[in-house]
Protein backbone atom coordinates (compact mmCIF):
# COMPACT_ATOMS: atom_id res chain seq x y z
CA UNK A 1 -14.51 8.88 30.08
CA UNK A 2 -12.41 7.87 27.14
CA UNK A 3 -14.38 6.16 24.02
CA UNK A 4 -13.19 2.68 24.31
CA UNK A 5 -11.05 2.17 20.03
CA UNK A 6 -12.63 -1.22 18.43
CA UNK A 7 -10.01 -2.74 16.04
CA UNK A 8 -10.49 -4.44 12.90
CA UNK A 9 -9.07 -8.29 13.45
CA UNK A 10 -6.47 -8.51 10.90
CA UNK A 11 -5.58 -11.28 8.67
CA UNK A 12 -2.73 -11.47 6.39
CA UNK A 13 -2.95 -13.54 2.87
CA UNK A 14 0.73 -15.73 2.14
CA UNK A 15 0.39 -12.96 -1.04
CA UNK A 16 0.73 -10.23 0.63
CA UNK A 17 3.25 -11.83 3.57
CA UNK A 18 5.40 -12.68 0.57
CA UNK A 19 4.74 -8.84 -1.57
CA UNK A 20 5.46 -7.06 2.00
CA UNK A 21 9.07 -9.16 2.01
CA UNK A 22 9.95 -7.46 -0.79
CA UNK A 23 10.09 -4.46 0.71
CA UNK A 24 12.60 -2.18 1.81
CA UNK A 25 12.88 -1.49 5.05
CA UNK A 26 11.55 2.50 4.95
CA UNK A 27 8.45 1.04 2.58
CA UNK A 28 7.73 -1.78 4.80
CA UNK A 29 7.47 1.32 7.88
CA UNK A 30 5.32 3.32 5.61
CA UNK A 31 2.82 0.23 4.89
CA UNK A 32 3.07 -0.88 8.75
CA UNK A 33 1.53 2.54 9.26
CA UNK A 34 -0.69 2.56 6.87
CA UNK A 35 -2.00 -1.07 7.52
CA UNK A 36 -2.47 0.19 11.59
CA UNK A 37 -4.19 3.19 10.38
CA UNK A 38 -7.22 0.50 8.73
CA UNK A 39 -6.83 -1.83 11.63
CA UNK A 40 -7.35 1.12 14.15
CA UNK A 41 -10.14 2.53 11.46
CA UNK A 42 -7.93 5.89 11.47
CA UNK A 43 -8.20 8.35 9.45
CA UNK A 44 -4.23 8.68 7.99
CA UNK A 45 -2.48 11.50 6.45
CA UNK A 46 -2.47 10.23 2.88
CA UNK A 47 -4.22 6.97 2.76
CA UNK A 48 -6.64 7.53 0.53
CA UNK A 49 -9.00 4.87 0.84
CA UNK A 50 -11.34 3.81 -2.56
CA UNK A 51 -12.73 0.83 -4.00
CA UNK A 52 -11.10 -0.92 -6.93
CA UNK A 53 -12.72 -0.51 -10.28
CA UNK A 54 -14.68 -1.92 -12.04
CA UNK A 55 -16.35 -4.36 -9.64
CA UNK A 56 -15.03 -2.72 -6.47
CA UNK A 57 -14.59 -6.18 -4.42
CA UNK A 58 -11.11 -4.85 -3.30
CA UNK A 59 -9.97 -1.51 -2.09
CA UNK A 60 -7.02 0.21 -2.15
CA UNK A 61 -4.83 2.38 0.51
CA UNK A 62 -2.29 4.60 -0.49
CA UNK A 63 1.05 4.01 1.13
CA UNK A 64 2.78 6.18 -0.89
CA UNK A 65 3.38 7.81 -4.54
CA UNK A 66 3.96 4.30 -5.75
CA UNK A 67 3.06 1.12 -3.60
CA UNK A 68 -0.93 0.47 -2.86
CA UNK A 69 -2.96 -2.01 0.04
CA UNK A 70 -5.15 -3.80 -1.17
CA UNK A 71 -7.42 -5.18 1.22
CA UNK A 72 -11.38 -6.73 1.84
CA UNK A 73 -13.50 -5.82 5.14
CA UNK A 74 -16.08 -8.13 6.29
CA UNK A 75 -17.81 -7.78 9.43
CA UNK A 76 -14.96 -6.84 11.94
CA UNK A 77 -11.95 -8.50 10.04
CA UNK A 78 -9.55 -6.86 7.18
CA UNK A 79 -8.21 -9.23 4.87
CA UNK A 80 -4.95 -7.79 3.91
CA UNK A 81 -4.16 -9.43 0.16
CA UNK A 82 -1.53 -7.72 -1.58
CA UNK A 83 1.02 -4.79 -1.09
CA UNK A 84 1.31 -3.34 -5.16
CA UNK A 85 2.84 -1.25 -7.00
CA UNK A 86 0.10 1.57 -8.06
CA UNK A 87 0.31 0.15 -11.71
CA UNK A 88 -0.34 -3.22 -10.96
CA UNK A 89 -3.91 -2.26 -9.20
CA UNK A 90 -6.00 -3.35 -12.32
CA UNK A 91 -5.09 -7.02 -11.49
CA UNK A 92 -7.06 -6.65 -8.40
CA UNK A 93 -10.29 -5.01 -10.35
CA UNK A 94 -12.67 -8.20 -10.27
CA UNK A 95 -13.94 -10.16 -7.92
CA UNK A 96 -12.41 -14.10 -7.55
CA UNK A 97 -13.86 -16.32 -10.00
CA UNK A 98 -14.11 -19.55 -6.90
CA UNK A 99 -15.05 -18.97 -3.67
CA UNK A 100 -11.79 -21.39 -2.80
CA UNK A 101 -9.29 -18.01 -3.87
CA UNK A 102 -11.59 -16.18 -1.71
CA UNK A 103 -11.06 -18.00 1.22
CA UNK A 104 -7.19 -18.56 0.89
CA UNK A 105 -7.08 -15.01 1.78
């Protein structure tokens, strides 16, 4: 018998619904497959999963060359927060100062 996959529940911050907009279309398809790839807890061709330095609250996901998920698992959710540009990752290096940004994830 089959092994039965478990996904991750999946929630979206308005940060990253408003980052993923701003998409093209091709990058939006690359970062729908990556984002399916952590729901499904996939390994994916390229992702490249690691924690953000220094505090390593966040993680990261490779889409591609240039644009980055950054996302938060706790128990069985992901917490999609931002789709970035790979030079803009440094932003996302600490943890939030009030538990309030925290939970407007």
């Amino acid at each position: 018998m089959a092994e039965k996959q478990i996904f991750l529940q999946a929630v979206w911050s308005e940060v990253w619904k408003q980052s993923y907009a701003t998409l093209s279309g091709d990058r939006q398809r690359s970062c729908d497959g990556a984002a399916m790839a952590l729901i499904k807890r996939e390994s994916f061709s390229g992702i490249r999963v690691k924690p953000i330095q220094p505090e390593k609250y966040y993680f990261e996901a490779r889409i591609n060359s240039g644009d980055r998920i950054i996302f938060r698992v706790e128990g069985g959710t992901i917490y999609f927060v931002d789709v970035v540009k790979h030079d803009d990752i440094g932003r996302y290096g600490k943890r939030p100062k009030s538990r309030t940004l925290r939970l407007a994830i």
